[in-house]
N, C-alpha and C. Protein backbone atom coordinates (compact mmCIF):
# COMPACT_ATOMS: atom_id res chain seq x y z
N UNK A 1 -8.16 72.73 5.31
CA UNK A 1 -9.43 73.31 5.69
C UNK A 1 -10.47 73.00 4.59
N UNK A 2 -11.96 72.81 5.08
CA UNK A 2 -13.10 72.15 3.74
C UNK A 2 -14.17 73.23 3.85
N UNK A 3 -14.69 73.71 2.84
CA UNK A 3 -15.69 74.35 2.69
C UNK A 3 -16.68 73.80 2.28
N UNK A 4 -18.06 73.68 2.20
CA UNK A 4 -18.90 72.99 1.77
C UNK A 4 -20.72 73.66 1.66
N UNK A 5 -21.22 72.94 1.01
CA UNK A 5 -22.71 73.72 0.47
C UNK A 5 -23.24 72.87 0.01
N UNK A 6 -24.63 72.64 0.50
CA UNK A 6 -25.45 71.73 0.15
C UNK A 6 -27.10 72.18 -0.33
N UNK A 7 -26.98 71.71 -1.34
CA UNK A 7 -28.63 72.51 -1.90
C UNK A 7 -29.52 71.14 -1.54
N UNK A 8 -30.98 71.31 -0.89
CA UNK A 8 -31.60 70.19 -0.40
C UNK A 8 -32.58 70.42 -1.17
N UNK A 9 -33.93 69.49 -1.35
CA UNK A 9 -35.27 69.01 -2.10
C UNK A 9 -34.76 69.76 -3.35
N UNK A 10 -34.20 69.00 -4.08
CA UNK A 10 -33.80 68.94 -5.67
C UNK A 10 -34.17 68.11 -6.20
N UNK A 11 -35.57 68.29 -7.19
CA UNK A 11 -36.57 67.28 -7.70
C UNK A 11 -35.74 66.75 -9.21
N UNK A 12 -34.60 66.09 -8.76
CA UNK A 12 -34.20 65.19 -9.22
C UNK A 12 -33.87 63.80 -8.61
N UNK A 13 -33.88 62.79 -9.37
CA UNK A 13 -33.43 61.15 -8.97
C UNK A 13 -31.88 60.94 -8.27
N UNK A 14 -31.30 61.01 -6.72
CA UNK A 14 -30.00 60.97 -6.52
C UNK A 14 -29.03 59.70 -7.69
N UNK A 15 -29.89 58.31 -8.26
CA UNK A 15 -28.91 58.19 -9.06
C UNK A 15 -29.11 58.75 -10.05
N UNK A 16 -29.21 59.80 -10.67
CA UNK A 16 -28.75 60.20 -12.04
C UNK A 16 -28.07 61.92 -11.52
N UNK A 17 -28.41 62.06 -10.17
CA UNK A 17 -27.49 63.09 -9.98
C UNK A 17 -25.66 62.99 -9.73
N UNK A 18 -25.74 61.68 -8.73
CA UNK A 18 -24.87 60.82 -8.51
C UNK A 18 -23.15 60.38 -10.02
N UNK A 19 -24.45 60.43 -10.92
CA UNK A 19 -23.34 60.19 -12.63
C UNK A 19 -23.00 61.24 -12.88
N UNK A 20 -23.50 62.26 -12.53
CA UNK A 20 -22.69 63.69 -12.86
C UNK A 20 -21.89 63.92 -11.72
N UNK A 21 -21.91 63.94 -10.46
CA UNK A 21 -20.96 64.06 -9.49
C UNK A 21 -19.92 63.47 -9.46
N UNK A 22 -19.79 62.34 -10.02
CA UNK A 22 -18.91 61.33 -10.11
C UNK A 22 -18.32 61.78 -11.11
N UNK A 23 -18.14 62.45 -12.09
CA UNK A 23 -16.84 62.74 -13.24
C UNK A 23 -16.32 64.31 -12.53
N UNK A 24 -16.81 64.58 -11.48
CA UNK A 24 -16.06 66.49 -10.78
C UNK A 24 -15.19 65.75 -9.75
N UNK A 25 -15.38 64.98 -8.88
CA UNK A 25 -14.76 64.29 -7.40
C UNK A 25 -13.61 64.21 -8.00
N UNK A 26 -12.17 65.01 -7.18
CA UNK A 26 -11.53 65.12 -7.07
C UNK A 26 -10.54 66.14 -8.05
N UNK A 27 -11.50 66.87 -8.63
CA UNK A 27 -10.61 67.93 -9.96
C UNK A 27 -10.31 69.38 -8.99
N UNK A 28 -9.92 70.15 -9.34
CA UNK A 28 -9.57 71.59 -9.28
C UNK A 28 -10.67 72.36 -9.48
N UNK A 29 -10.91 73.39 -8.87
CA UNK A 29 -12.54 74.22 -8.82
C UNK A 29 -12.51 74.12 -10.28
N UNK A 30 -11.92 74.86 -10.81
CA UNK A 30 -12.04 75.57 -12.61
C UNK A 30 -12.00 74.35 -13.56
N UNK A 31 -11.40 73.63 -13.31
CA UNK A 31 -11.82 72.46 -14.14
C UNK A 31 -12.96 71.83 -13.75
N UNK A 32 -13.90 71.53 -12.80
CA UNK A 32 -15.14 71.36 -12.31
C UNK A 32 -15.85 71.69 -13.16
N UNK A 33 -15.88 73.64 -12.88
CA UNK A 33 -16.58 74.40 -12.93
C UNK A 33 -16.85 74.35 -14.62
N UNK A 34 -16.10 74.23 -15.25
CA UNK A 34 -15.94 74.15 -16.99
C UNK A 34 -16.69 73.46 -17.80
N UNK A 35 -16.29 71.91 -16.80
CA UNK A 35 -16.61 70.58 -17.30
C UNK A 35 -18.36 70.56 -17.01
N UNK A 36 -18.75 71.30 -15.94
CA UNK A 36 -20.15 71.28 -15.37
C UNK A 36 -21.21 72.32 -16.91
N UNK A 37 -20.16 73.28 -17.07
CA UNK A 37 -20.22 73.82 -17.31
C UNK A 37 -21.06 73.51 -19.26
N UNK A 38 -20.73 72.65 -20.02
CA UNK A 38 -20.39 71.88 -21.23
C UNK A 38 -21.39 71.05 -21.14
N UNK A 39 -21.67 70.24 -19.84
CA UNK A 39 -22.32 68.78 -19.86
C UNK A 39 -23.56 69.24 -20.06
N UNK A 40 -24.49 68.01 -21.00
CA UNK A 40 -25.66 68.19 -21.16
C UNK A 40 -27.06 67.70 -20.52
N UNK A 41 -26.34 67.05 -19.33
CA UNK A 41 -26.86 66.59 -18.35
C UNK A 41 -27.73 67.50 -17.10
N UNK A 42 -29.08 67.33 -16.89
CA UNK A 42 -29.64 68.55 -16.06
C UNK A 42 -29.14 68.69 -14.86
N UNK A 43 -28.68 68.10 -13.96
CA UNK A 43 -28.03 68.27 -12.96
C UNK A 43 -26.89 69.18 -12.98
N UNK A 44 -26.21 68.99 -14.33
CA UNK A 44 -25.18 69.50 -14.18
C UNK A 44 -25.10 71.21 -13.69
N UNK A 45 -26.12 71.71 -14.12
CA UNK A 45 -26.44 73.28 -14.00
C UNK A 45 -26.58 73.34 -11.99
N UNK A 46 -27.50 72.48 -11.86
CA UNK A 46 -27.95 72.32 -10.57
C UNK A 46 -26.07 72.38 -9.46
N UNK A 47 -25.86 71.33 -9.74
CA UNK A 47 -24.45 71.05 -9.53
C UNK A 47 -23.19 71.84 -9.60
N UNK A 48 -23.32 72.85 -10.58
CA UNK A 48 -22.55 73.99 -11.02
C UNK A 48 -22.58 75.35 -9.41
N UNK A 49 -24.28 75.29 -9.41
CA UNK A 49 -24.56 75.79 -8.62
C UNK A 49 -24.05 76.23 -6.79
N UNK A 50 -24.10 74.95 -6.92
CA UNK A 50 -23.83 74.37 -5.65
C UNK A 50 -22.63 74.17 -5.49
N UNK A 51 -21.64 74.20 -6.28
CA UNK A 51 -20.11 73.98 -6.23
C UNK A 51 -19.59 75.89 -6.13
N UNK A 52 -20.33 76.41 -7.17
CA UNK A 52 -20.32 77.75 -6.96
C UNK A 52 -20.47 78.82 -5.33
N UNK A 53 -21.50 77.89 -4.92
CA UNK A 53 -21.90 78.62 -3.49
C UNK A 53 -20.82 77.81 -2.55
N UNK A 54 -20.41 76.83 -2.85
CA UNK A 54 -19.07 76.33 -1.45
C UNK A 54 -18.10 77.24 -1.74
N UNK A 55 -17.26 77.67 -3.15
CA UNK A 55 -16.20 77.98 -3.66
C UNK A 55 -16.41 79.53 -3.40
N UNK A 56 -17.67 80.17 -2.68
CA UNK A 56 -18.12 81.45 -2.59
C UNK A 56 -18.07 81.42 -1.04
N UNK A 57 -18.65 80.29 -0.02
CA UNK A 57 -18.22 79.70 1.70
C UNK A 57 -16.65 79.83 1.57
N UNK A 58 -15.91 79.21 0.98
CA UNK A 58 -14.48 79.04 1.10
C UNK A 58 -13.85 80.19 1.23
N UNK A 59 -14.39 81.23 0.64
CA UNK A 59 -13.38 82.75 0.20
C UNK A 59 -13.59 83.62 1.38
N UNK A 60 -15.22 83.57 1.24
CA UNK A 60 -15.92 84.64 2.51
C UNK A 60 -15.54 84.14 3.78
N UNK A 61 -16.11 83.13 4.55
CA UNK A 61 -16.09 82.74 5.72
C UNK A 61 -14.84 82.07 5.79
N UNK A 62 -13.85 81.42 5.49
CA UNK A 62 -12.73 80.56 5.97
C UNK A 62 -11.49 81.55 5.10
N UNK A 63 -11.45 82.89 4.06
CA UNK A 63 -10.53 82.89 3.51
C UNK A 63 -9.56 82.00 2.64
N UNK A 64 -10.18 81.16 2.41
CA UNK A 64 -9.20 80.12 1.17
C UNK A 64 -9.07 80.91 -0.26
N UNK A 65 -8.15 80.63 -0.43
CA UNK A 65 -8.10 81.13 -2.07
C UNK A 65 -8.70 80.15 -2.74
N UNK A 66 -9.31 80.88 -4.08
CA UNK A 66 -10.41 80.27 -5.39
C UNK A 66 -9.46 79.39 -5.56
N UNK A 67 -8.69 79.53 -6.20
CA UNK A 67 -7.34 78.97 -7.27
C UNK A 67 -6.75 77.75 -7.02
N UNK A 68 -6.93 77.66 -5.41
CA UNK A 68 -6.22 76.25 -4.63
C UNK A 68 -7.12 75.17 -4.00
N UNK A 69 -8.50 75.47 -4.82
CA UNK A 69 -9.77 74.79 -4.14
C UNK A 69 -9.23 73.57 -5.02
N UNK A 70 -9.86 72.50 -4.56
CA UNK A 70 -10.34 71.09 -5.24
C UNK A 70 -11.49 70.48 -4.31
N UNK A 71 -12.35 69.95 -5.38
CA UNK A 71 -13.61 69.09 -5.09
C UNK A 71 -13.01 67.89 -4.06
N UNK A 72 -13.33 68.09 -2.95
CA UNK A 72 -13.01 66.87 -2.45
C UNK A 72 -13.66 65.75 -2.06
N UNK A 73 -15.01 66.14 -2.01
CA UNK A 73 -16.05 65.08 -1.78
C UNK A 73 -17.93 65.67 -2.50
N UNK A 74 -18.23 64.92 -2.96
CA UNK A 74 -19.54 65.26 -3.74
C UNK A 74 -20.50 64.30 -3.57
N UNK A 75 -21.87 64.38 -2.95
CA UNK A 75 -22.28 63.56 -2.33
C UNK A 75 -24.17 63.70 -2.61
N UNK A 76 -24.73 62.95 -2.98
CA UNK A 76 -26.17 63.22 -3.66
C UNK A 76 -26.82 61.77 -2.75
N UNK A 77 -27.73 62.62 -1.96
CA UNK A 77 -28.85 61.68 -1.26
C UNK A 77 -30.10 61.62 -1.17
N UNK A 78 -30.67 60.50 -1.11
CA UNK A 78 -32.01 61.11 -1.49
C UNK A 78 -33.13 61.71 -0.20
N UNK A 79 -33.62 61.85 -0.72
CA UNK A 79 -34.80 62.84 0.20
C UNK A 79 -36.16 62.52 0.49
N UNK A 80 -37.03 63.29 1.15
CA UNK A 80 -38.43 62.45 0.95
C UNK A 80 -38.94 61.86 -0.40
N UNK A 81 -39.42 60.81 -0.62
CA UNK A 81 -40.15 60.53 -2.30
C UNK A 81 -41.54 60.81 -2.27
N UNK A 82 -42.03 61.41 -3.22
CA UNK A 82 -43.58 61.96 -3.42
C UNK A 82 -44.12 61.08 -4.34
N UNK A 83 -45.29 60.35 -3.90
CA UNK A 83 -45.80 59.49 -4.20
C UNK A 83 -46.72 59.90 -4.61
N UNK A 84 -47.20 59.21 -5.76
CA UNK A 84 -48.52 59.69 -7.00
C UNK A 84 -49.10 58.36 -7.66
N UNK A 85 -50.22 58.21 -8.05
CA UNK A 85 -50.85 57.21 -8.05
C UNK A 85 -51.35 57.29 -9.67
N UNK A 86 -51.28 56.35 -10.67
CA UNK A 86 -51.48 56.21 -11.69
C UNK A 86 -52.18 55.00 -12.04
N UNK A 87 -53.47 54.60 -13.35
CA UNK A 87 -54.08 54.07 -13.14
C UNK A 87 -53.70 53.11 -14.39
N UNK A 88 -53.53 51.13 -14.13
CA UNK A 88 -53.35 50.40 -14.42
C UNK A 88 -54.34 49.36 -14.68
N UNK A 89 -53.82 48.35 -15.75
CA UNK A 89 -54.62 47.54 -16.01
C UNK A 89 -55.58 46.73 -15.03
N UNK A 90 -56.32 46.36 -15.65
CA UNK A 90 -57.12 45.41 -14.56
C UNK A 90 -58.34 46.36 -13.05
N UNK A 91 -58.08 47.59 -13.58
CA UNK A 91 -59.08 48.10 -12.36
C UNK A 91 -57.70 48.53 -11.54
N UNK A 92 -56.50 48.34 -11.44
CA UNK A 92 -55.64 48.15 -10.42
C UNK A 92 -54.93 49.93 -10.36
N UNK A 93 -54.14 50.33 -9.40
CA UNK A 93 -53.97 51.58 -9.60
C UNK A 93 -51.91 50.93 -9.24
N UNK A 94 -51.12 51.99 -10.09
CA UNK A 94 -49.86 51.93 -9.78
C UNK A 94 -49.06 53.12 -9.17
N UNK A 95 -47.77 52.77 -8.11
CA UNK A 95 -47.50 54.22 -7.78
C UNK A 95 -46.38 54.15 -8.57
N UNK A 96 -45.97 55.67 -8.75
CA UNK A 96 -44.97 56.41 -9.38
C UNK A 96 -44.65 57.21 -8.12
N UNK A 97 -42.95 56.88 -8.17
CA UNK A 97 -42.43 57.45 -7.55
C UNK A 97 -41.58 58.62 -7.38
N UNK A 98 -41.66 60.36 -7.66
CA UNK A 98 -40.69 60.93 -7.92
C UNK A 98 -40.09 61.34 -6.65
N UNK A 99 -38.66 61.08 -7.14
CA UNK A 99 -37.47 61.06 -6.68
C UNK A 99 -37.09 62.63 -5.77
N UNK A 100 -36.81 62.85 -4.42
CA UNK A 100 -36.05 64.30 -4.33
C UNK A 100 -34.78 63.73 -3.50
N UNK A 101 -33.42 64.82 -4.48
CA UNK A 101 -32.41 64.60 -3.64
C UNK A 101 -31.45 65.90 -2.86
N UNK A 102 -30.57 65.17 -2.17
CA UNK A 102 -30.19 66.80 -1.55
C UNK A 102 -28.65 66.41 -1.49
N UNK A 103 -27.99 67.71 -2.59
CA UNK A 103 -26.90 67.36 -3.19
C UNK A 103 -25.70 68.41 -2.59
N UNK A 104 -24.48 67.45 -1.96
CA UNK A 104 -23.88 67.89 -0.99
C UNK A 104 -22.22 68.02 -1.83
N UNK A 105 -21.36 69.42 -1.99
CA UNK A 105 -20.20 69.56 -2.23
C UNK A 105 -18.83 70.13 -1.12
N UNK A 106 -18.07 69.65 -0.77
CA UNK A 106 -17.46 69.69 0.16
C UNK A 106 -16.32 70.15 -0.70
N UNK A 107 -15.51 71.32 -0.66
CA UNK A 107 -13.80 71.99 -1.05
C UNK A 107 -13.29 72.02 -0.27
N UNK A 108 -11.95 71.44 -0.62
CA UNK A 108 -10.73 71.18 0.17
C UNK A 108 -9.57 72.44 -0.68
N UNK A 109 -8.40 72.99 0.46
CA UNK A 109 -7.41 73.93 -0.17
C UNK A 109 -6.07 72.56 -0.14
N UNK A 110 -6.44 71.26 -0.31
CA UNK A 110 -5.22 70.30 0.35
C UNK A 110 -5.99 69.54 -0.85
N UNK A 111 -4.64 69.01 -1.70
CA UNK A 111 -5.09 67.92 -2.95
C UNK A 111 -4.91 66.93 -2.06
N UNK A 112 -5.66 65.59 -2.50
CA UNK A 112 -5.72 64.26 -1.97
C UNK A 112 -4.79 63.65 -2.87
């Protein structure tokens, strides 16, 4: 059985959310939760979050136990981009693009 929680318009860049998701995929909630926990990476708080609210879906609504969760899939996409206009050489104007992503954690009670 998978529990899952997804926090959406997270005004961060999906690849640099993506490098933090990628060292949790496939650990044990509490080791996740630890490791998220340490990193000095801003997502990681964001990410903590959101692993927190599936592992909180899993207990309430489906009954899974905390203890037997593992990350089974972690998934960061991006979202609308907000476009802003900055002014460049030559008379010319440049866009800047900031990034929104919407960052998706899926728990499994079944190790892969």
């Amino acid at each position: 059985m998978e529990a899952r929680s997804i926090a959406r318009y997270i005004r961060m860049s999906p690849r640099k959310v993506r490098r933090t998701l990628r060292l949790i995929q496939g650990l044990p909630i509490k080791e996740a939760q630890s490791l998220l926990g340490v990193m000095p990476h801003r997502a990681a708080r964001v990410i903590r979050r959101v692993v927190d609210s599936a592992a909180a879906n899993a207990e309430n609504n489906h009954g899974m136990d905390r203890d037997d969760l593992w990350v089974a899939r972690a998934t960061a996409d991006a979202g609308p981009t907000m476009k802003r206009w900055r002014f460049a050489s030559g008379g010319r104007v440049a866009m800047i693009r900031k990034r929104i992503s919407h960052i998706s954690v899926v728990l499994s009670d079944e190790e892969r």
